[in-house]
Protein backbone atom coordinates (compact mmCIF):
# COMPACT_ATOMS: atom_id res chain seq x y z
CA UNK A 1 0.00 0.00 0.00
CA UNK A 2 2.69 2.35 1.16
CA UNK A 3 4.37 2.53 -2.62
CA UNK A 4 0.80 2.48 -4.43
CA UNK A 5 -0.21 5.31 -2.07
CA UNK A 6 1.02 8.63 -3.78
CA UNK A 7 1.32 11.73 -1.62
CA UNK A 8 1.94 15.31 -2.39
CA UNK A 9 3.14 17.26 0.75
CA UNK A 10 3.05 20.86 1.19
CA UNK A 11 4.73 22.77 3.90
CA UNK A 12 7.18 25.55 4.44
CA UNK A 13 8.61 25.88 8.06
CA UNK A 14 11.17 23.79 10.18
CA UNK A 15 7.76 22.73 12.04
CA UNK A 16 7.07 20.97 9.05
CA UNK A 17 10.28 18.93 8.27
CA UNK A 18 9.68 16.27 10.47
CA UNK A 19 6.63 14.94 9.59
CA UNK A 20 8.10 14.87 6.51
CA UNK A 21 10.94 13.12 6.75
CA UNK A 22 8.49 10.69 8.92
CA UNK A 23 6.77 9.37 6.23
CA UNK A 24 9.83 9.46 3.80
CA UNK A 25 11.38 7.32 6.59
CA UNK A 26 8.27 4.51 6.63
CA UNK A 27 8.49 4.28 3.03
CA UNK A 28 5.77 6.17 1.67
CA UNK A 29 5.65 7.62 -1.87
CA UNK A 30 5.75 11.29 -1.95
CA UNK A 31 7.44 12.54 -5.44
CA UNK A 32 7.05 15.75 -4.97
CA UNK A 33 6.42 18.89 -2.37
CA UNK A 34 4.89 22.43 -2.39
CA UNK A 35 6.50 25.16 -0.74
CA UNK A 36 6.91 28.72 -1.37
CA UNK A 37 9.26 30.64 -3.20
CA UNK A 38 12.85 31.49 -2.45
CA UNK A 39 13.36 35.16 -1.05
CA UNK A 40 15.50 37.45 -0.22
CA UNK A 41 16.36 37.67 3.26
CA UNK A 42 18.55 39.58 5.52
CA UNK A 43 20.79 42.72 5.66
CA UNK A 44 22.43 41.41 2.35
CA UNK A 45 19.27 40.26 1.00
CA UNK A 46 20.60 37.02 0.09
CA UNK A 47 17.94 34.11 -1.59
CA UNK A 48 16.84 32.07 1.17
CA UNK A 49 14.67 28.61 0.91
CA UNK A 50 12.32 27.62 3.21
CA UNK A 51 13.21 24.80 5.67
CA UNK A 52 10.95 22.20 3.15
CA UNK A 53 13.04 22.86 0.76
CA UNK A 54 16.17 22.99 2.25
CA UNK A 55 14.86 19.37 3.26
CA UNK A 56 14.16 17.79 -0.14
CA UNK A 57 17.33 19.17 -1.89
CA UNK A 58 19.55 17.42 1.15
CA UNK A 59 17.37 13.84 0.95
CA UNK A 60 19.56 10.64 0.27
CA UNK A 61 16.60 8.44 -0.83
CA UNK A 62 14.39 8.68 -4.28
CA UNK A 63 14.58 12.50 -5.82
CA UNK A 64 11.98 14.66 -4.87
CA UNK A 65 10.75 17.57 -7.22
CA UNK A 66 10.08 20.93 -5.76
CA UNK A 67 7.18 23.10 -6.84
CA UNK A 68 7.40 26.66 -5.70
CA UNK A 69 4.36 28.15 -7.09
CA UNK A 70 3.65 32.25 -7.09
CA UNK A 71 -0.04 31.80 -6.91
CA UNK A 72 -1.63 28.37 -6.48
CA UNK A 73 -4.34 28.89 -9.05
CA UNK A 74 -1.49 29.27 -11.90
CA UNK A 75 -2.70 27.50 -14.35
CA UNK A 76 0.89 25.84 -15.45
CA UNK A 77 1.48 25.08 -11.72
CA UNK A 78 -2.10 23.29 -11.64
CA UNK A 79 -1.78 21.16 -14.41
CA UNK A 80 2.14 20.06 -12.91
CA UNK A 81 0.20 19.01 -9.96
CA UNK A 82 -2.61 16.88 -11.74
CA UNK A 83 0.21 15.09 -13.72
CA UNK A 84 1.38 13.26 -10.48
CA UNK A 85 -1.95 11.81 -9.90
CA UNK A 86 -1.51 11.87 -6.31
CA UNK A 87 -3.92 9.68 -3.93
CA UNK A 88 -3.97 12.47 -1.27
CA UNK A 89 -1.97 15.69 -0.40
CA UNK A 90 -0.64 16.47 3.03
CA UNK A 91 -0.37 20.21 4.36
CA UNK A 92 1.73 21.20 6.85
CA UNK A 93 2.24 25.01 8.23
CA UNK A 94 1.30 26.32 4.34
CA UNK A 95 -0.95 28.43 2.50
CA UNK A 96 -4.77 28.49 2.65
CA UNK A 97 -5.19 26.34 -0.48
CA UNK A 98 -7.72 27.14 -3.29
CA UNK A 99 -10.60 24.34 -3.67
CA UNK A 100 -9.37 23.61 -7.39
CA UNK A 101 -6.09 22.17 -5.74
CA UNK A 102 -7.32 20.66 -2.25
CA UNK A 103 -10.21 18.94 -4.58
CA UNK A 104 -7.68 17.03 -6.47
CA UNK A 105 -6.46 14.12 -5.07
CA UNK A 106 -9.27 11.25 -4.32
CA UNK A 107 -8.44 10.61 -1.26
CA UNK A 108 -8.23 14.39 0.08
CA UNK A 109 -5.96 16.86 1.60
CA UNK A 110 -5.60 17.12 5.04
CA UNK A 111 -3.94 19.41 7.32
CA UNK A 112 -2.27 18.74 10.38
CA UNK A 113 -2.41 21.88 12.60
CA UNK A 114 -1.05 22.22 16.19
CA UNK A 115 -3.79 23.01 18.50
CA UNK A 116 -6.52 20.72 19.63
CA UNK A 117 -9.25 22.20 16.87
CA UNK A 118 -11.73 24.03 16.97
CA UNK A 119 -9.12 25.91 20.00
CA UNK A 120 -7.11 28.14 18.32
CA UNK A 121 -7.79 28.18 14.73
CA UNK A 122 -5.19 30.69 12.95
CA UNK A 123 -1.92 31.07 12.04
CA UNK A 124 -0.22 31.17 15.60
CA UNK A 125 -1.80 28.36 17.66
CA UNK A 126 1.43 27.59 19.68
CA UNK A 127 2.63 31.01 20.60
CA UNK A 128 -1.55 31.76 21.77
CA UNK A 129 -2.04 28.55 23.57
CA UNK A 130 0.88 29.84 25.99
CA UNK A 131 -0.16 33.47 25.89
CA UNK A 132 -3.54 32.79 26.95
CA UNK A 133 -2.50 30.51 29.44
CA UNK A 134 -3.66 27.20 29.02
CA UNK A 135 -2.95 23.56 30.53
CA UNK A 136 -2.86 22.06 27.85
CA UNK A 137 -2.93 21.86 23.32
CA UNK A 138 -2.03 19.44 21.40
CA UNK A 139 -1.73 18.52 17.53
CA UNK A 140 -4.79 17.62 15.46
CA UNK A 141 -5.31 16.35 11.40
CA UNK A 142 -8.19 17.49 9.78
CA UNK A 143 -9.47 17.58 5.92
CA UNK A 144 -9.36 20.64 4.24
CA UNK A 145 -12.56 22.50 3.94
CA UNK A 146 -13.81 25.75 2.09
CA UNK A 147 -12.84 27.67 5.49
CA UNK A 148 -10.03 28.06 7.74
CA UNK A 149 -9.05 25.47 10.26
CA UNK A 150 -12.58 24.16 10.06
CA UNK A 151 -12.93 20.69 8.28
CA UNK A 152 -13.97 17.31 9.79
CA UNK A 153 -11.21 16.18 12.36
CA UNK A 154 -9.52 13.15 11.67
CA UNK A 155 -6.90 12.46 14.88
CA UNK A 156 -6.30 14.28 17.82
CA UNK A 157 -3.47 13.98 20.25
CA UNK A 158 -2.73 15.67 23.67
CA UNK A 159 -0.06 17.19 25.87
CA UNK A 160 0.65 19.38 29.11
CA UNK A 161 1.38 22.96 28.76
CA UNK A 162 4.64 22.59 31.33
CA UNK A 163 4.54 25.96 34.11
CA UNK A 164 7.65 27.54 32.44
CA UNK A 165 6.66 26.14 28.80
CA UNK A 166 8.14 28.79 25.77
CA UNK A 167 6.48 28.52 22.12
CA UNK A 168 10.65 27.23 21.26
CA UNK A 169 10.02 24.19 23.79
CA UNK A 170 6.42 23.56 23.01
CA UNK A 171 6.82 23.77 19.03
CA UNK A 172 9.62 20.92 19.47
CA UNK A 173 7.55 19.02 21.31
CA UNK A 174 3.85 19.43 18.75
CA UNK A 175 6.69 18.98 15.89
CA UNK A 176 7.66 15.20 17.31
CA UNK A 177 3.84 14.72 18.07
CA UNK A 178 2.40 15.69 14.64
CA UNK A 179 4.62 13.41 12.92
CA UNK A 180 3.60 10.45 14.65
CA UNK A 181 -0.14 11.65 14.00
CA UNK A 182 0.64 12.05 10.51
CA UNK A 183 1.58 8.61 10.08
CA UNK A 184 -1.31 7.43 12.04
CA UNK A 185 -3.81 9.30 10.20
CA UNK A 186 -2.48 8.41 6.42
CA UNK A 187 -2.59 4.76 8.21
CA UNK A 188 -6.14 5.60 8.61
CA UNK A 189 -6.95 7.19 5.53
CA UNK A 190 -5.36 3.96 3.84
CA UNK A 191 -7.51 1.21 6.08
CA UNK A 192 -10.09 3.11 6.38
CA UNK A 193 -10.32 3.29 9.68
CA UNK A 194 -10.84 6.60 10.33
CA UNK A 195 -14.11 7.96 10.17
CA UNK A 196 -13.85 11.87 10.02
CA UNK A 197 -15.62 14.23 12.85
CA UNK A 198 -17.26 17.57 12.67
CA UNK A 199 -15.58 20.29 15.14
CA UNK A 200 -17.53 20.76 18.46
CA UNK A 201 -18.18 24.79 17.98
CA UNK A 202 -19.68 24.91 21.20
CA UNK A 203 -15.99 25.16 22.49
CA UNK A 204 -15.48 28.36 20.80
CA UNK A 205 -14.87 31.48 22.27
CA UNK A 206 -13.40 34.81 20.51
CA UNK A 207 -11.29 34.88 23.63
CA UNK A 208 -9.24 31.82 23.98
CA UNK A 209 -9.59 30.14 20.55
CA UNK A 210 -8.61 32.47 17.93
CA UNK A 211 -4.59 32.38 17.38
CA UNK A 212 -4.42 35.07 14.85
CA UNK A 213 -1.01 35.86 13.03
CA UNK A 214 1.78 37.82 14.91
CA UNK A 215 2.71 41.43 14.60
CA UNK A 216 4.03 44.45 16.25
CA UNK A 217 0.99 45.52 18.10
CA UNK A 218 -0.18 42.00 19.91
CA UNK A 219 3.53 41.50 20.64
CA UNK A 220 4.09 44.82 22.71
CA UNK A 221 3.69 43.65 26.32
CA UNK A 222 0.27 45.34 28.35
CA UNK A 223 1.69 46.11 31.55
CA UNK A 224 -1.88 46.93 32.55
CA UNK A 225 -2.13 43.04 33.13
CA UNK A 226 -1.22 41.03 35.59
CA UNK A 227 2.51 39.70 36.18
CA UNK A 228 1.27 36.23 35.72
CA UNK A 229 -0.36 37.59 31.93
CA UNK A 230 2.98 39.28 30.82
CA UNK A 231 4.67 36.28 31.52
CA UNK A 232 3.13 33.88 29.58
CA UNK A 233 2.94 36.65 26.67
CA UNK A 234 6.79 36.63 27.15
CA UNK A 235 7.07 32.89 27.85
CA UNK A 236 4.66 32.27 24.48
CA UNK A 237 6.47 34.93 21.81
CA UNK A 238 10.14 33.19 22.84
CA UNK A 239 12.45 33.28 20.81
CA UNK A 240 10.31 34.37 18.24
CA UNK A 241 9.23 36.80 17.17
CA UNK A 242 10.07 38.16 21.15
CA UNK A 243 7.87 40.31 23.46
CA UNK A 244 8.51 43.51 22.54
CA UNK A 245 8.33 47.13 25.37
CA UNK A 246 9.67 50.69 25.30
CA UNK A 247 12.07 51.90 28.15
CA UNK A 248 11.52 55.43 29.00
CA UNK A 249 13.36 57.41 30.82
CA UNK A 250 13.08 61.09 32.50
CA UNK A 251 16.06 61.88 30.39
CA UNK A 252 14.38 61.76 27.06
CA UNK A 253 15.93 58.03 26.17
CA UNK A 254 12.83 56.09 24.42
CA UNK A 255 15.14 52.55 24.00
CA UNK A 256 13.28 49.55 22.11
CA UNK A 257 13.35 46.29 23.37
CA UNK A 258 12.54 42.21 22.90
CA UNK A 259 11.95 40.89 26.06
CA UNK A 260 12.74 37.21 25.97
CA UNK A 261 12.18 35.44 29.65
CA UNK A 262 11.08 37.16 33.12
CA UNK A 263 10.31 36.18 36.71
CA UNK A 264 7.33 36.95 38.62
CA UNK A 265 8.49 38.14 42.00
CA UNK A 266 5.11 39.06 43.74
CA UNK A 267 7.11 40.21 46.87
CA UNK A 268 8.18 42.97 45.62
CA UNK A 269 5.07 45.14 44.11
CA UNK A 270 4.56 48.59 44.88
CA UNK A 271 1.63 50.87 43.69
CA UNK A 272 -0.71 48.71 41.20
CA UNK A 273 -1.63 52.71 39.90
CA UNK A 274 1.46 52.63 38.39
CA UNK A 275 1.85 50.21 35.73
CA UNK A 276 4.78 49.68 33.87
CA UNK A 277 7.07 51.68 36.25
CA UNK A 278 10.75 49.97 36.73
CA UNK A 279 13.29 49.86 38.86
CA UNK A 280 17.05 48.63 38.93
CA UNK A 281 18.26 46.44 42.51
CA UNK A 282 21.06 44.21 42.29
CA UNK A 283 21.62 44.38 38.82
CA UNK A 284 18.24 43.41 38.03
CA UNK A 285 14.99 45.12 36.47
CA UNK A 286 11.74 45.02 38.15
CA UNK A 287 8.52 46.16 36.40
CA UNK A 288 5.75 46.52 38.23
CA UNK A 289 2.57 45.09 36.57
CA UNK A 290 -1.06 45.53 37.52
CA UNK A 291 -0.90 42.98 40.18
CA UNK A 292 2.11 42.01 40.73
CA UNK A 293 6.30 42.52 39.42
CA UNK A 294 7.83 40.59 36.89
CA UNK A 295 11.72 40.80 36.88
CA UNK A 296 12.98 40.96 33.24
CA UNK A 297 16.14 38.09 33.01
CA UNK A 298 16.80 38.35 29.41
CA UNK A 299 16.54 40.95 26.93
CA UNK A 300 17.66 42.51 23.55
CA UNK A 301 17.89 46.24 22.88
CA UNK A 302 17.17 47.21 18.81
CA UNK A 303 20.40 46.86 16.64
CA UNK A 304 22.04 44.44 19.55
CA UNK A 305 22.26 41.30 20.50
CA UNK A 306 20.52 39.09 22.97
CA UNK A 307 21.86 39.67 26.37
CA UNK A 308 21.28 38.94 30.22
CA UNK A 309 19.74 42.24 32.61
CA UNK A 310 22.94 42.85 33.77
CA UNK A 311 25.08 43.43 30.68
CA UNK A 312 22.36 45.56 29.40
CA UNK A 313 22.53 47.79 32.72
CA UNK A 314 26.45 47.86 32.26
CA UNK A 315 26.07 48.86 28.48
CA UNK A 316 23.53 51.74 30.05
CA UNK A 317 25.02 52.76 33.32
CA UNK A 318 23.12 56.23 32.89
CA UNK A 319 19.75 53.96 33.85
CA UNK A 320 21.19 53.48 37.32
CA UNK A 321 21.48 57.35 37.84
CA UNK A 322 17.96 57.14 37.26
CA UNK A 323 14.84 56.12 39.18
CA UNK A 324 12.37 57.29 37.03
CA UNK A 325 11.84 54.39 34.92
CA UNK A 326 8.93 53.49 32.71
CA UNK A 327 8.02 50.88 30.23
CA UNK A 328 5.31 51.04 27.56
């Protein structure tokens, strides 16, 4: 069944490797994958590939051809794809596909996605899961519907959100887990074993399940929330794409930082009516929070490098001078 079965997989990120290389591994038949285009990255804008194909170029076993479509309803790019006459494609961490190409194979397209669905539909589901505090996610493989994350859910598997869990930790974690669902589900698929469930919407909330992409304004920290809630914001955007604050000081100096682990030290608060105001002891920075103080352990100020508190209050020994200190 395994070399009968033909399998187009699309992905793009280093999440998606492994499952990958998982069913390359057991033997199944995939002759080609879908990723995105090479771009140019970086200072020197140098062509970079995305960590799928990086992937298929470095395989030992049976060559695997590359598609790196512009737009996926090309017309050239469509009829490439119908000439493999795959059984099923496979999407991992990729674009929302068009129905003319998740239509094609007989078998389907699925998706495997790393939340338990319908939680956290969207582009971000670890980093969100964290943020938003909860016990536990998971990894789930659904087929592709007209909508986003919404399709009838195949195989679910589940895991502890650890106390001091970061999106780095957690993604390694979902990445291990989703390959071993992968495999489990095409297993399925194949046997037919599987029989395919509608999402429970009456889990949905616009509060907890949404995981909407990343960007400057949901990664500045709130220091209107509680220590515990800047935390896990910081805990959940680590390393990437990092918390992000403003230091202000009564000097004028407005210095941009990535914030990449804290403490909560509820000891030490102060005046909850004044959020976001700092303070250097022992070559450490405290921030006072709504309820409660997180102490900042790791940082990175714009144009430099990652670096522990006290390096950046050596690099700044004018901060010390000063106890007017503010983040925003």
């Amino acid at each position: 069944m395994k070399d009968s079965l033909k399998i187009i997989y699309m992905g793009t990120p280093e999440f998606a490797v492994a499952p990958l290389k998982a069913l390359l591994d057991a033997g199944y038949n995939i002759p080609a994958v879908v990723t995105v285009p090479d771009k140019p990255k970086g200072r020197g804008l140098q062509m970079s590939q995305s960590h799928i194909k990086e992937f298929a170029l470095q395989y030992s076993g049976k060559k695997i051809d590359i598609l790196q479509p512009e737009k996926l309803r090309n017309e050239e790019f469509l009829q490439q794809l119908k000439s493999y006459d795959a059984d099923l494609f496979i999407v991992v961490a990729f674009r929302m596909l068009p129905d003319v190409v998740w239509k094609m194979p007989k078998l389907g397209t699925f998706n495997l996605h790393a939340s338990l669905l319908p939680k956290f539909r969207g582009a971000a589901p670890i980093n969100w899961a964290i943020i938003q505090r909860e016990k536990e996610t998971g990894v789930t493989t659904f087929f592709i519907d007209h909508n986003i994350d919404s399709g009838n859910i195949l195989l679910q598997s589940t895991t502890k959100i650890e106390e001091r869990e970061t999106a780095e930790t957690l993604h390694n974690r979902l990445m291990e887990m989703g390959s071993k669902l992968i495999l489990q589900t095409v297993q399925g698929i194949e046997n037919n074993s599987i029989t395919p469930q509608p999402q429970d919407t009456s889990l949905l909330s616009p509060h907890i399940t949404q995981a909407p992409k990343l960007n400057k304004t949901n990664c500045r920290i709130n220091w209107h929330t509680s220590a515990e809630d800047v935390d896990a914001q910081v805990r959940g955007l680590c390393p990437y794409p990092a918390a992000i604050t403003t230091l202000k000081t009564s000097k004028g100096d407005n210095i941009e930082l990535k914030i990449f682990s804290t403490e909560i030290v509820k000891e030490l608060e102060k005046s909850a009516k004044l959020c976001g105001k700092a303070w250097i002891s022992n070559q450490s920075i405290f921030v006072q929070c709504n309820t409660g103080v997180v102490e900042i352990t790791s940082l990175q100020p714009a144009g430099k490098k990652r670096m522990g508190t006290k390096d950046f209050i050596n690099g700044q020994r004018h901060l010390i001078e000063d106890d007017n200190l503010f983040f925003a």
